[in-house]
PDB file of N, CA and C in Angstrom:
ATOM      1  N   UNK A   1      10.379  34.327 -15.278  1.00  0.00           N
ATOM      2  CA  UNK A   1      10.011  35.031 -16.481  1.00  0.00           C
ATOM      3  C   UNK A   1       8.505  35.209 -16.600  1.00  0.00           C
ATOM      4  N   UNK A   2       7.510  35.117 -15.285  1.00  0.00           N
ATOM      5  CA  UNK A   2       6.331  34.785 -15.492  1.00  0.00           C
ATOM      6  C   UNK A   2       6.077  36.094 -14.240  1.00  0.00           C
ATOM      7  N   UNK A   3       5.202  37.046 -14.818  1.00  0.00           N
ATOM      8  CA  UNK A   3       4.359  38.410 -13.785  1.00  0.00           C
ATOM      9  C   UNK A   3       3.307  38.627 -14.155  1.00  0.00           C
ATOM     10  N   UNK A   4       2.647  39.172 -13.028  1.00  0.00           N
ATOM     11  CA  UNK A   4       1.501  39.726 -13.792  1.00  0.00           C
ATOM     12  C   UNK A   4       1.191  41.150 -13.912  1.00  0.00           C
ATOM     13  N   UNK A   5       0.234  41.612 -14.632  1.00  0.00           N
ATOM     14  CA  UNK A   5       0.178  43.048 -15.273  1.00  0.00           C
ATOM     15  C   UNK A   5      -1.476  43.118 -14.988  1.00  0.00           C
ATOM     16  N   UNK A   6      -1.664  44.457 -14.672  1.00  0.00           N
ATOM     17  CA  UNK A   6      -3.037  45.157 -14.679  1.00  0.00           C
ATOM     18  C   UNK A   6      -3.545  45.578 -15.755  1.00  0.00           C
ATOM     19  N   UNK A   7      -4.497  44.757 -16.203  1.00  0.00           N
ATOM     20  CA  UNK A   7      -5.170  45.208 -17.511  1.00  0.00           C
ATOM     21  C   UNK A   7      -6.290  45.914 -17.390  1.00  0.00           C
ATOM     22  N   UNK A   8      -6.197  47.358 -18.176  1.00  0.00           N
ATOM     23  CA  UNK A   8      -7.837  48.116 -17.947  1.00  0.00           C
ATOM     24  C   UNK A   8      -8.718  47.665 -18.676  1.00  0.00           C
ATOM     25  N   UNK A   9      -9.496  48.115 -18.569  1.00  0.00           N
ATOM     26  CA  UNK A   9     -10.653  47.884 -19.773  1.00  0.00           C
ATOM     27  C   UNK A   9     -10.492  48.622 -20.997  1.00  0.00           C
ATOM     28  N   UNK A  10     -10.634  47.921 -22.094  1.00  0.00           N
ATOM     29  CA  UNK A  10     -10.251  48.429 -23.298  1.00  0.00           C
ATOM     30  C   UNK A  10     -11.088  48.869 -24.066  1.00  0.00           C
ATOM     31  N   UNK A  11     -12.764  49.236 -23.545  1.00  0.00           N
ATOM     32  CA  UNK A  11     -13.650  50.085 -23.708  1.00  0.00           C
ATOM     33  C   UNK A  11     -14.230  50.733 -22.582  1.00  0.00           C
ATOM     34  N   UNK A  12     -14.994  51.894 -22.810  1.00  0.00           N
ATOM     35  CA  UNK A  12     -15.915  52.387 -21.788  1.00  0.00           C
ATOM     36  C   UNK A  12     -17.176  51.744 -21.594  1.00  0.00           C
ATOM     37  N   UNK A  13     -17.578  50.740 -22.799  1.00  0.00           N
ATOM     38  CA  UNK A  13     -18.626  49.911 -22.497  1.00  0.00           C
ATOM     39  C   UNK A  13     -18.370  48.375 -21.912  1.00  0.00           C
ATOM     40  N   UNK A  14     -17.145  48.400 -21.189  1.00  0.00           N
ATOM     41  CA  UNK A  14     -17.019  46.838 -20.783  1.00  0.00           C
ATOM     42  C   UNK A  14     -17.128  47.632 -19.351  1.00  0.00           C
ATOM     43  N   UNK A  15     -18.094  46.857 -18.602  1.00  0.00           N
ATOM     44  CA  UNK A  15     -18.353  46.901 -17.526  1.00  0.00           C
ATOM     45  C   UNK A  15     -18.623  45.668 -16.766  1.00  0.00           C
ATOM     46  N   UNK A  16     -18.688  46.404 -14.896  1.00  0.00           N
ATOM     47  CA  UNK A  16     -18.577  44.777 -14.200  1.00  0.00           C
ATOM     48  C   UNK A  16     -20.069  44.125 -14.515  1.00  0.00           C
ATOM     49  N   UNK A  17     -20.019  42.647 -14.244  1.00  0.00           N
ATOM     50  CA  UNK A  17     -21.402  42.228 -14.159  1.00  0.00           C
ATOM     51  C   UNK A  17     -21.198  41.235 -14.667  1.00  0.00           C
ATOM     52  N   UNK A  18     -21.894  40.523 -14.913  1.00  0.00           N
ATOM     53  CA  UNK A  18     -22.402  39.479 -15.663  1.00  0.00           C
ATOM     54  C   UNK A  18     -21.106  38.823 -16.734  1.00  0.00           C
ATOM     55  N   UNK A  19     -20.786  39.440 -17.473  1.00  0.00           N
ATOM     56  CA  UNK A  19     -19.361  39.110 -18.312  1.00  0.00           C
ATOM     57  C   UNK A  19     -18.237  39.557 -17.795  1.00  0.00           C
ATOM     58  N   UNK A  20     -18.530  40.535 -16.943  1.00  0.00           N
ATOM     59  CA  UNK A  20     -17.056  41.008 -16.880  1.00  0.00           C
ATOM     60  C   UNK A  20     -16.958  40.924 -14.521  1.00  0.00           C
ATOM     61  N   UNK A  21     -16.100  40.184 -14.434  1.00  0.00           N
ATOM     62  CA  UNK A  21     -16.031  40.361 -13.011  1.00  0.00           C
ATOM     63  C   UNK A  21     -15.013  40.880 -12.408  1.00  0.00           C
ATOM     64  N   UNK A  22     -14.123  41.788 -13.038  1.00  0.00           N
ATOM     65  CA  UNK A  22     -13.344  43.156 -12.558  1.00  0.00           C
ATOM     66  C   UNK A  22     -12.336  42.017 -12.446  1.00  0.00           C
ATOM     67  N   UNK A  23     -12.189  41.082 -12.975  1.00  0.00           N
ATOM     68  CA  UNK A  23     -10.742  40.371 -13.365  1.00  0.00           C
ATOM     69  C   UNK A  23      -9.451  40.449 -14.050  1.00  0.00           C
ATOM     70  N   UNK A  24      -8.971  42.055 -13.987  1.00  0.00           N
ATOM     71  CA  UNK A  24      -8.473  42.648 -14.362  1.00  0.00           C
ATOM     72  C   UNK A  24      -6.653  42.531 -14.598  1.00  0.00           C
ATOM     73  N   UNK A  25      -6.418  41.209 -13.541  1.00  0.00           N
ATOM     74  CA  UNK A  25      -4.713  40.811 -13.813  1.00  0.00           C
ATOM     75  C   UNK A  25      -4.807  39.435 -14.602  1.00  0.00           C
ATOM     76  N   UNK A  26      -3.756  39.514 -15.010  1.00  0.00           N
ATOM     77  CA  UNK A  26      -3.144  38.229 -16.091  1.00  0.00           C
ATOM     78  C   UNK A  26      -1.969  38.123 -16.024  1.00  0.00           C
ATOM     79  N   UNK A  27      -1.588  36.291 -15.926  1.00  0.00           N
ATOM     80  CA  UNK A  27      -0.497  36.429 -16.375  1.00  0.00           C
ATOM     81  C   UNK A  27       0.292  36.866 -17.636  1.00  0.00           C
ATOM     82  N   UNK A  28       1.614  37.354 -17.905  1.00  0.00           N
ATOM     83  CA  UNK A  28       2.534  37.088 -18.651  1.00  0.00           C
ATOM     84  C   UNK A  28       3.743  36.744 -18.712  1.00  0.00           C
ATOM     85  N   UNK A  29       4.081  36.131 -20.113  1.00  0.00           N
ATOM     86  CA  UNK A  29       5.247  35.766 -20.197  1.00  0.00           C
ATOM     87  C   UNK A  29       6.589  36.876 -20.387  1.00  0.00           C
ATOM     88  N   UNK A  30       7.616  36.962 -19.997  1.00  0.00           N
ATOM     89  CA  UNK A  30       8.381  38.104 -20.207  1.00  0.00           C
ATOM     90  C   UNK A  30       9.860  37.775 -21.034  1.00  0.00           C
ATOM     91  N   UNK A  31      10.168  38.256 -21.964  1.00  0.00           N
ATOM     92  CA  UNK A  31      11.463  37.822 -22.540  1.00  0.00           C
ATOM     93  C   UNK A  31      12.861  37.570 -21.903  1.00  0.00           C
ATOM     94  N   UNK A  32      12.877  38.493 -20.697  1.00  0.00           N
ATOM     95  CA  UNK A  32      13.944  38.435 -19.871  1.00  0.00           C
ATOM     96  C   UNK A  32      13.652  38.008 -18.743  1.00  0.00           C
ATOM     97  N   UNK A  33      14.335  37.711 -17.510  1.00  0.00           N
ATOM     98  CA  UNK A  33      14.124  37.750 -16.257  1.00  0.00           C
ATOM     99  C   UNK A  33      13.745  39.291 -15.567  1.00  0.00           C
ATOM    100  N   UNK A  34      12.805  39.040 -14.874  1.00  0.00           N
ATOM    101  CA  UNK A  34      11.812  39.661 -14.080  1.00  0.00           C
ATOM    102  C   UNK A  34      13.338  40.346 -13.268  1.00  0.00           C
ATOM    103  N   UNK A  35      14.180  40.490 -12.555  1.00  0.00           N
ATOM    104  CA  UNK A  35      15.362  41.026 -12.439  1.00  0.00           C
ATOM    105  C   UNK A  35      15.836  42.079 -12.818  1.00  0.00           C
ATOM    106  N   UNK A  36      15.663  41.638 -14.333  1.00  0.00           N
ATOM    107  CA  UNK A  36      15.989  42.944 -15.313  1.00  0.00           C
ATOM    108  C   UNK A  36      15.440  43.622 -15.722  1.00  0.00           C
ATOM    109  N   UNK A  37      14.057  43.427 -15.585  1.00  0.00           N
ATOM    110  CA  UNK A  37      13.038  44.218 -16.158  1.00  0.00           C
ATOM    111  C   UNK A  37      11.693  44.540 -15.298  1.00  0.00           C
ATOM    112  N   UNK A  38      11.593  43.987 -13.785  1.00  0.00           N
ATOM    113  CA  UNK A  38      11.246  44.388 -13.012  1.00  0.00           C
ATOM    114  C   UNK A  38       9.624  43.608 -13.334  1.00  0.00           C
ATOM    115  N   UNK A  39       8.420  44.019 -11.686  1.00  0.00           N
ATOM    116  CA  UNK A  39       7.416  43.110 -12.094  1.00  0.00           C
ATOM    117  C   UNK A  39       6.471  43.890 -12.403  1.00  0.00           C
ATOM    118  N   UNK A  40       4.699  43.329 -12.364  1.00  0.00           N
ATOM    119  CA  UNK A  40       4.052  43.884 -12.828  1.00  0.00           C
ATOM    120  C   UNK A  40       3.966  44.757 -13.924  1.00  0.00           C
ATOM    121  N   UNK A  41       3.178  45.715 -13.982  1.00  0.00           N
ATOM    122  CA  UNK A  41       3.393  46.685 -15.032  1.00  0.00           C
ATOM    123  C   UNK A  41       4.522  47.832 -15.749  1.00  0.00           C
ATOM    124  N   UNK A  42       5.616  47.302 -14.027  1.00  0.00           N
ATOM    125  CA  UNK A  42       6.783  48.220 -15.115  1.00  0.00           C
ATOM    126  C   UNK A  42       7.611  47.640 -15.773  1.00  0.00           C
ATOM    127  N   UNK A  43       7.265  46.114 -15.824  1.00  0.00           N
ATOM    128  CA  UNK A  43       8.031  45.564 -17.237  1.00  0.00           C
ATOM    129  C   UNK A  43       7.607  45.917 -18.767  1.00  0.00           C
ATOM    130  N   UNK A  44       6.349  46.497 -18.489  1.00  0.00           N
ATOM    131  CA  UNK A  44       5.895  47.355 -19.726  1.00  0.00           C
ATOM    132  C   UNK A  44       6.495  48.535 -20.099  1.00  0.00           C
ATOM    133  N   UNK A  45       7.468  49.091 -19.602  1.00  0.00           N
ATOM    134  CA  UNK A  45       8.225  50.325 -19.606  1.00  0.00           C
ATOM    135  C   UNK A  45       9.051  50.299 -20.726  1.00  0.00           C
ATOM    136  N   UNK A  46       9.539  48.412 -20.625  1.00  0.00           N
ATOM    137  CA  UNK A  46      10.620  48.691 -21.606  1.00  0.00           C
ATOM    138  C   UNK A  46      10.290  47.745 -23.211  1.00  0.00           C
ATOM    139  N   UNK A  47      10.950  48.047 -23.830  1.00  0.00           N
ATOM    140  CA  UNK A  47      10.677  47.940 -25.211  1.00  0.00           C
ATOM    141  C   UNK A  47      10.885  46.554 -25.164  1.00  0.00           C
ATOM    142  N   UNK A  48       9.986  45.703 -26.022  1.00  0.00           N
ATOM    143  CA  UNK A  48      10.354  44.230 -25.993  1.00  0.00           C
ATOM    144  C   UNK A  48      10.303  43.292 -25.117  1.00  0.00           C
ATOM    145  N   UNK A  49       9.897  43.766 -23.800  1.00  0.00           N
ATOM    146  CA  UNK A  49       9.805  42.854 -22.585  1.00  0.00           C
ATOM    147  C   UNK A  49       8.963  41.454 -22.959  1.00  0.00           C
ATOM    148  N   UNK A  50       7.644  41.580 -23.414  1.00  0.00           N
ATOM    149  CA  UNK A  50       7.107  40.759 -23.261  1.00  0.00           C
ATOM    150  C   UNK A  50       7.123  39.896 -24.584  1.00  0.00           C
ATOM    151  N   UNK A  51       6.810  38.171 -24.331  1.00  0.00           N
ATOM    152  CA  UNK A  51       6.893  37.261 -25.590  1.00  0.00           C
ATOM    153  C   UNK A  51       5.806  37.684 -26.716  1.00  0.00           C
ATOM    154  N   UNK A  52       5.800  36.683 -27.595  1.00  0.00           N
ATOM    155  CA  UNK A  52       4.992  37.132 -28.837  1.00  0.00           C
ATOM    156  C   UNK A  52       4.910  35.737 -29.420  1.00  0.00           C
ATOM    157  N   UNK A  53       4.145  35.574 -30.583  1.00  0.00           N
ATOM    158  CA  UNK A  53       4.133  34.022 -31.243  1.00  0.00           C
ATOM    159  C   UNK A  53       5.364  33.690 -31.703  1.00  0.00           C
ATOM    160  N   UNK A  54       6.494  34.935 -31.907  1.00  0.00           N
ATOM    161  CA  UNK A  54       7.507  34.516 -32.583  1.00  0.00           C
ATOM    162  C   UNK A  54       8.192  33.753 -31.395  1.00  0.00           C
ATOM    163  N   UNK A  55       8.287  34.035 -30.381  1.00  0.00           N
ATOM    164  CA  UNK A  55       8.707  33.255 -29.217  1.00  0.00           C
ATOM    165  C   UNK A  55       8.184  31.937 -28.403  1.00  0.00           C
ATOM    166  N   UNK A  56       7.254  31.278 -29.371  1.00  0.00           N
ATOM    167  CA  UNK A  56       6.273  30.110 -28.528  1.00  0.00           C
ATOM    168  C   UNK A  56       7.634  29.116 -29.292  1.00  0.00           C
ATOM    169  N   UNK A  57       8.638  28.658 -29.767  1.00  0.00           N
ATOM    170  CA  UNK A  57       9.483  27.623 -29.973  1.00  0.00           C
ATOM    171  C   UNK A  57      10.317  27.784 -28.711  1.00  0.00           C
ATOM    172  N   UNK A  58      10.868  29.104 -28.579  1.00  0.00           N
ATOM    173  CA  UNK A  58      11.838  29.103 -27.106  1.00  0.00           C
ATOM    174  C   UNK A  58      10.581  28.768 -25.570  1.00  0.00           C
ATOM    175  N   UNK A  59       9.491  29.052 -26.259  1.00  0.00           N
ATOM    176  CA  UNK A  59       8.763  28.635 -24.538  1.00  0.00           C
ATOM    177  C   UNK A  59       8.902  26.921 -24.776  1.00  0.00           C
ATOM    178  N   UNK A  60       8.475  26.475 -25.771  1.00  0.00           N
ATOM    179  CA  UNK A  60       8.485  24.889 -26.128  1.00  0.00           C
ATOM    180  C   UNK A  60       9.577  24.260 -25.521  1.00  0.00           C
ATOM    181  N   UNK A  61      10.773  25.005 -25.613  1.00  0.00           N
ATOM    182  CA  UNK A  61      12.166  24.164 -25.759  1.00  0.00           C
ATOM    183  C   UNK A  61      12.204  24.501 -24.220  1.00  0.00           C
ATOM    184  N   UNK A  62      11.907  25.895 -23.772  1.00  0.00           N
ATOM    185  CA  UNK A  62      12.217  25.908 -21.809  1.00  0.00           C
ATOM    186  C   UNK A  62      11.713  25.157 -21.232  1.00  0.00           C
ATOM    187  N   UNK A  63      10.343  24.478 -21.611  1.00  0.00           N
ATOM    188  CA  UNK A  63       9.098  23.788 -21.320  1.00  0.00           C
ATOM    189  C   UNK A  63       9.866  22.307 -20.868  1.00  0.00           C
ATOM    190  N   UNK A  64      10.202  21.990 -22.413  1.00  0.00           N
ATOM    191  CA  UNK A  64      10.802  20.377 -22.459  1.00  0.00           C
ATOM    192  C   UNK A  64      12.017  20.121 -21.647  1.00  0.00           C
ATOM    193  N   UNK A  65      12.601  21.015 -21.628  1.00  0.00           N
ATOM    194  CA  UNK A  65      13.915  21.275 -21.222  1.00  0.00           C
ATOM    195  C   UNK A  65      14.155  20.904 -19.395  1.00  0.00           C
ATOM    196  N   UNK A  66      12.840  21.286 -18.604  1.00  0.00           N
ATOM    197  CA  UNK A  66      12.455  21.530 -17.747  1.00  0.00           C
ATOM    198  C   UNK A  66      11.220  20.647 -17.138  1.00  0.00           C
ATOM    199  N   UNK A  67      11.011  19.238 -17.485  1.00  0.00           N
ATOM    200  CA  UNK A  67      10.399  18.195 -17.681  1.00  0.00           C
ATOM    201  C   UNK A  67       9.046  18.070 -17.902  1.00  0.00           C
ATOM    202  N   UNK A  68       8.660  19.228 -18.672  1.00  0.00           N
ATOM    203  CA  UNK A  68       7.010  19.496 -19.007  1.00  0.00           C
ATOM    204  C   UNK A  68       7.137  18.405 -20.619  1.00  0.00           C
ATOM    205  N   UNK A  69       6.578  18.069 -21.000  1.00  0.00           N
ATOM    206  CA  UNK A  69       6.222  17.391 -22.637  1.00  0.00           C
ATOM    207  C   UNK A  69       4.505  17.690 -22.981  1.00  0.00           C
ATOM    208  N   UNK A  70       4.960  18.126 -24.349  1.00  0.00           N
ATOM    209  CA  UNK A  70       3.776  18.990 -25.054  1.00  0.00           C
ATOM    210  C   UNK A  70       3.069  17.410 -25.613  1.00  0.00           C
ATOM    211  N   UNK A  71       1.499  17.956 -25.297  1.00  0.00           N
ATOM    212  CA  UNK A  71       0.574  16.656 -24.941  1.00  0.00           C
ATOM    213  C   UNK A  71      -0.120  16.652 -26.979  1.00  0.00           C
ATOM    214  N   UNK A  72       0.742  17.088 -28.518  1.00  0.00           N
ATOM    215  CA  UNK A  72      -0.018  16.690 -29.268  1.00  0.00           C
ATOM    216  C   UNK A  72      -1.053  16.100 -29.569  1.00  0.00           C
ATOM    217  N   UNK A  73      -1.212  15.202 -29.373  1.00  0.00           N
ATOM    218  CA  UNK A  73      -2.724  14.521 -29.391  1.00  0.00           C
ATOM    219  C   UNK A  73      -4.107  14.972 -28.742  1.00  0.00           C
ATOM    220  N   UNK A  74      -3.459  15.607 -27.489  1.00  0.00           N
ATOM    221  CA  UNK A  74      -4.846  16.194 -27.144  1.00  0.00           C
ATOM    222  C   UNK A  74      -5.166  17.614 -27.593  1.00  0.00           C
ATOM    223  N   UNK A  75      -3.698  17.837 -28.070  1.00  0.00           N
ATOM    224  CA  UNK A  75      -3.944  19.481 -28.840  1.00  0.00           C
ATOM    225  C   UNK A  75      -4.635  19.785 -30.013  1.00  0.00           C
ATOM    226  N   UNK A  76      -4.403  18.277 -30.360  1.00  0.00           N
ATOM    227  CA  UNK A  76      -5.008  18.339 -31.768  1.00  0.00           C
ATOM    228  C   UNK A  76      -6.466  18.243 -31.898  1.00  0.00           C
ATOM    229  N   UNK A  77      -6.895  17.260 -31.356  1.00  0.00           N
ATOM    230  CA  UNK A  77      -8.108  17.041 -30.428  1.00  0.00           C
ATOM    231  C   UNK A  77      -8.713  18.321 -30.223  1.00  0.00           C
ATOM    232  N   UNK A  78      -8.690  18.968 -29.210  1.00  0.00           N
ATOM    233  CA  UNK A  78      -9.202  20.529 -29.331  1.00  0.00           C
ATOM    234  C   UNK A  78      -9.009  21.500 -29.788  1.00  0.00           C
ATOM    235  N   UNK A  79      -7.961  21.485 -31.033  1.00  0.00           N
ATOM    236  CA  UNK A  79      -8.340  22.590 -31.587  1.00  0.00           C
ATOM    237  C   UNK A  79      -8.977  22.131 -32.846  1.00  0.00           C
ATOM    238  N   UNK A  80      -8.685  20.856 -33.213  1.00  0.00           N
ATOM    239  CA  UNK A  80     -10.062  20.554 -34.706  1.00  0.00           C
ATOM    240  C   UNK A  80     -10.980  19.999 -33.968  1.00  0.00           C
ATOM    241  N   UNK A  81     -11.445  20.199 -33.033  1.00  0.00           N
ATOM    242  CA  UNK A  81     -12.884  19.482 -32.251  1.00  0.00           C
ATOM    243  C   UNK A  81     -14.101  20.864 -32.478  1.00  0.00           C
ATOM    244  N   UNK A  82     -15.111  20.286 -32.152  1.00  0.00           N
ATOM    245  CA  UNK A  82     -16.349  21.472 -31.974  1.00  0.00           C
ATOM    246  C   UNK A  82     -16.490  22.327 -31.024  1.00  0.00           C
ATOM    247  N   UNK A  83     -15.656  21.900 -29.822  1.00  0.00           N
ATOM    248  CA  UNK A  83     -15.038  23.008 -28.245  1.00  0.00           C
ATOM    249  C   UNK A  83     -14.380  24.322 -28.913  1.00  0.00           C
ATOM    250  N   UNK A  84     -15.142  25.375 -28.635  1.00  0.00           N
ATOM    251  CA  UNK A  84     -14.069  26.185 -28.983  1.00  0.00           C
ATOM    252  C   UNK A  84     -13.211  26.756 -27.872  1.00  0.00           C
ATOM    253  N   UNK A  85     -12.089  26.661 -28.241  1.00  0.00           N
ATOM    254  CA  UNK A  85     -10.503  26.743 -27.147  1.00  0.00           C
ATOM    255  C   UNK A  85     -10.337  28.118 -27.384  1.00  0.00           C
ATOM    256  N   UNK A  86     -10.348  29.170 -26.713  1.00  0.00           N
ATOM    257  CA  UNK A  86      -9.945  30.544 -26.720  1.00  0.00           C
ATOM    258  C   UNK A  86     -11.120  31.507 -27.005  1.00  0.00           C
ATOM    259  N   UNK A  87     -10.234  32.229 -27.369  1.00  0.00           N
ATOM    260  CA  UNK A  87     -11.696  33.146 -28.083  1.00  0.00           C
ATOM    261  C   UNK A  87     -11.813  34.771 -26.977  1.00  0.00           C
ATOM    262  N   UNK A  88     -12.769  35.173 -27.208  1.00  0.00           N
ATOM    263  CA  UNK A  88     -12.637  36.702 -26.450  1.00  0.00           C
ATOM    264  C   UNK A  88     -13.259  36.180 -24.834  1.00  0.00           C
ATOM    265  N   UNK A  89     -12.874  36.714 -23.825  1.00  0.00           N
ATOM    266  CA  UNK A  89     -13.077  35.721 -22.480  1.00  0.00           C
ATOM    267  C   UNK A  89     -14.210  36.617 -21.932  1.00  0.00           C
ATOM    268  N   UNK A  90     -14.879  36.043 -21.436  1.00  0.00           N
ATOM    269  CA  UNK A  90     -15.717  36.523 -20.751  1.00  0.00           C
ATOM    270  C   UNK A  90     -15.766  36.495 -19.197  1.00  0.00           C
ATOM    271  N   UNK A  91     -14.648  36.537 -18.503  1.00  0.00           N
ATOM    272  CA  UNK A  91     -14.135  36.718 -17.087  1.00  0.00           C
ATOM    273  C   UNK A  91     -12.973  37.955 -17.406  1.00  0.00           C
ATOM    274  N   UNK A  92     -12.142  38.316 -18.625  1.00  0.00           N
ATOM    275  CA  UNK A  92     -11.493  39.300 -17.999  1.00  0.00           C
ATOM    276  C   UNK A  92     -11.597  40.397 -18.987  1.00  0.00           C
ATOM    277  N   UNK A  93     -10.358  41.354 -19.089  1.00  0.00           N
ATOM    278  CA  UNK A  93     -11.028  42.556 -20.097  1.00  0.00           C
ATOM    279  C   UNK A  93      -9.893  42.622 -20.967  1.00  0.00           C
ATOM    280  N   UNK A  94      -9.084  41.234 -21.256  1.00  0.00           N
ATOM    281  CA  UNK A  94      -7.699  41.221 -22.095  1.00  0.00           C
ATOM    282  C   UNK A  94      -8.144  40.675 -22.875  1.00  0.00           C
ATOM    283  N   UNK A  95      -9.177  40.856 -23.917  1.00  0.00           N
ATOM    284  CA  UNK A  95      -9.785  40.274 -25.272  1.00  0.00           C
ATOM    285  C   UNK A  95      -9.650  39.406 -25.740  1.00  0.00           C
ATOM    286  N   UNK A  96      -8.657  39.315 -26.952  1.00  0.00           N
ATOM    287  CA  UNK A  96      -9.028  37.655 -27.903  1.00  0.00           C
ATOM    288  C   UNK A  96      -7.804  36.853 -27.153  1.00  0.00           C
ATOM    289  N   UNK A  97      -8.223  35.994 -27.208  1.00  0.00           N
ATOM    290  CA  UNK A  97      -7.222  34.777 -26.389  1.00  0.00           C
ATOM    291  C   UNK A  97      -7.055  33.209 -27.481  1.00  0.00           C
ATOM    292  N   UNK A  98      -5.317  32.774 -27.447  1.00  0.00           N
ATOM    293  CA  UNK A  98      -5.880  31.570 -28.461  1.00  0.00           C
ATOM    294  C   UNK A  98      -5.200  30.482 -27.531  1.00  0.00           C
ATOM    295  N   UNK A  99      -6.135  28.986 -27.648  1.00  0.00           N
ATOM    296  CA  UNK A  99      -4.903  27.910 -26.795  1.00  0.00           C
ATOM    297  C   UNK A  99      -3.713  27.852 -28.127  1.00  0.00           C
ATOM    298  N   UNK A 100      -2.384  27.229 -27.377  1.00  0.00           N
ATOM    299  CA  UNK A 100      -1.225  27.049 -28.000  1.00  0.00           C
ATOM    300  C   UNK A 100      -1.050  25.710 -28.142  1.00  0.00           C
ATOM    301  N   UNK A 101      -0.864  25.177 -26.872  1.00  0.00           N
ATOM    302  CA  UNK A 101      -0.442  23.920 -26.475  1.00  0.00           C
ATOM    303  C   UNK A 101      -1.386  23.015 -24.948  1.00  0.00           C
ATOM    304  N   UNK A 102      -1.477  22.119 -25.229  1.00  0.00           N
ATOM    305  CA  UNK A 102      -1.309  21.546 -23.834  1.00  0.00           C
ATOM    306  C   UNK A 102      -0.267  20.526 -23.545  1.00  0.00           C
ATOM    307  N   UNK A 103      -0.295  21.471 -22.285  1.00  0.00           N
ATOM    308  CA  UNK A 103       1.448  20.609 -21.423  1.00  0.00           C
ATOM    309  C   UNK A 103       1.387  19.681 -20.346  1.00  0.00           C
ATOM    310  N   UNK A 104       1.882  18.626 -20.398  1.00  0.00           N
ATOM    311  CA  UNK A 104       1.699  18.213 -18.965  1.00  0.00           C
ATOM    312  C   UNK A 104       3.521  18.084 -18.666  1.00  0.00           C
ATOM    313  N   UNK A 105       3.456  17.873 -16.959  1.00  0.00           N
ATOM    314  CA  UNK A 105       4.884  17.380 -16.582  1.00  0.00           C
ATOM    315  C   UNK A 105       4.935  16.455 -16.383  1.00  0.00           C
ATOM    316  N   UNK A 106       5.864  15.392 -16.816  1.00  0.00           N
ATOM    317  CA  UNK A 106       6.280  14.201 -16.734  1.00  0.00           C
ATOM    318  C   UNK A 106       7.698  14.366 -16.073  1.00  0.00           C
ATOM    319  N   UNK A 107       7.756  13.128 -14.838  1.00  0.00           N
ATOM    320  CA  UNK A 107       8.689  13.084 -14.270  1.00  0.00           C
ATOM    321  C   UNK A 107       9.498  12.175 -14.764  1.00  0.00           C
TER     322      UNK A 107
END
């Protein structure tokens, strides 16, 4: 459920250099299997492919489900700390970004 997609630049003034290093793929998450909806950018074809915040409980539960456990304490930790976690990136040209979680796997 995990592809990646070619992101353009979402101005004519983001250019390579210094902030921007033509880092132009990202992952995403996809609602269905990659199967059904195919990879890269033509899973953008279809309506609804990709997750959204309303969908971060079903990533939680695939997560746990699948022997990852969500690390609270350190989540909490950085996101009320003075680090700021996310924010608009300055390596690619897919704008505001927020952390969710941190996961680790436990066996």
């Amino acid at each position: 459920m995990v592809t990646t997609i070619n992101l353009p630049k979402l101005s004519p003034f983001q250019e390579p250099g210094a902030m921007f290093d033509m880092m132009t793929c990202t992952y995403i998450l996809l609602r269905y299997p990659v199967s059904k909806v195919g990879t890269g950018n033509s899973a953008l074809k279809h309506n609804n492919t990709l997750m959204c915040a309303d969908d971060i409980p079903s990533v939680f539960g695939y997560l746990q489900s699948n022997g990852y456990k969500i690390d609270s304490s350190t989540t909490s930790m950085l996101q009320d700390g003075r680090v700021l976690i996310g924010g608009v990136s300055d390596k690619r040209y897919s704008g505001n970004r927020r952390m969710i979680a941190m996961i680790q796997y436990s066996n």
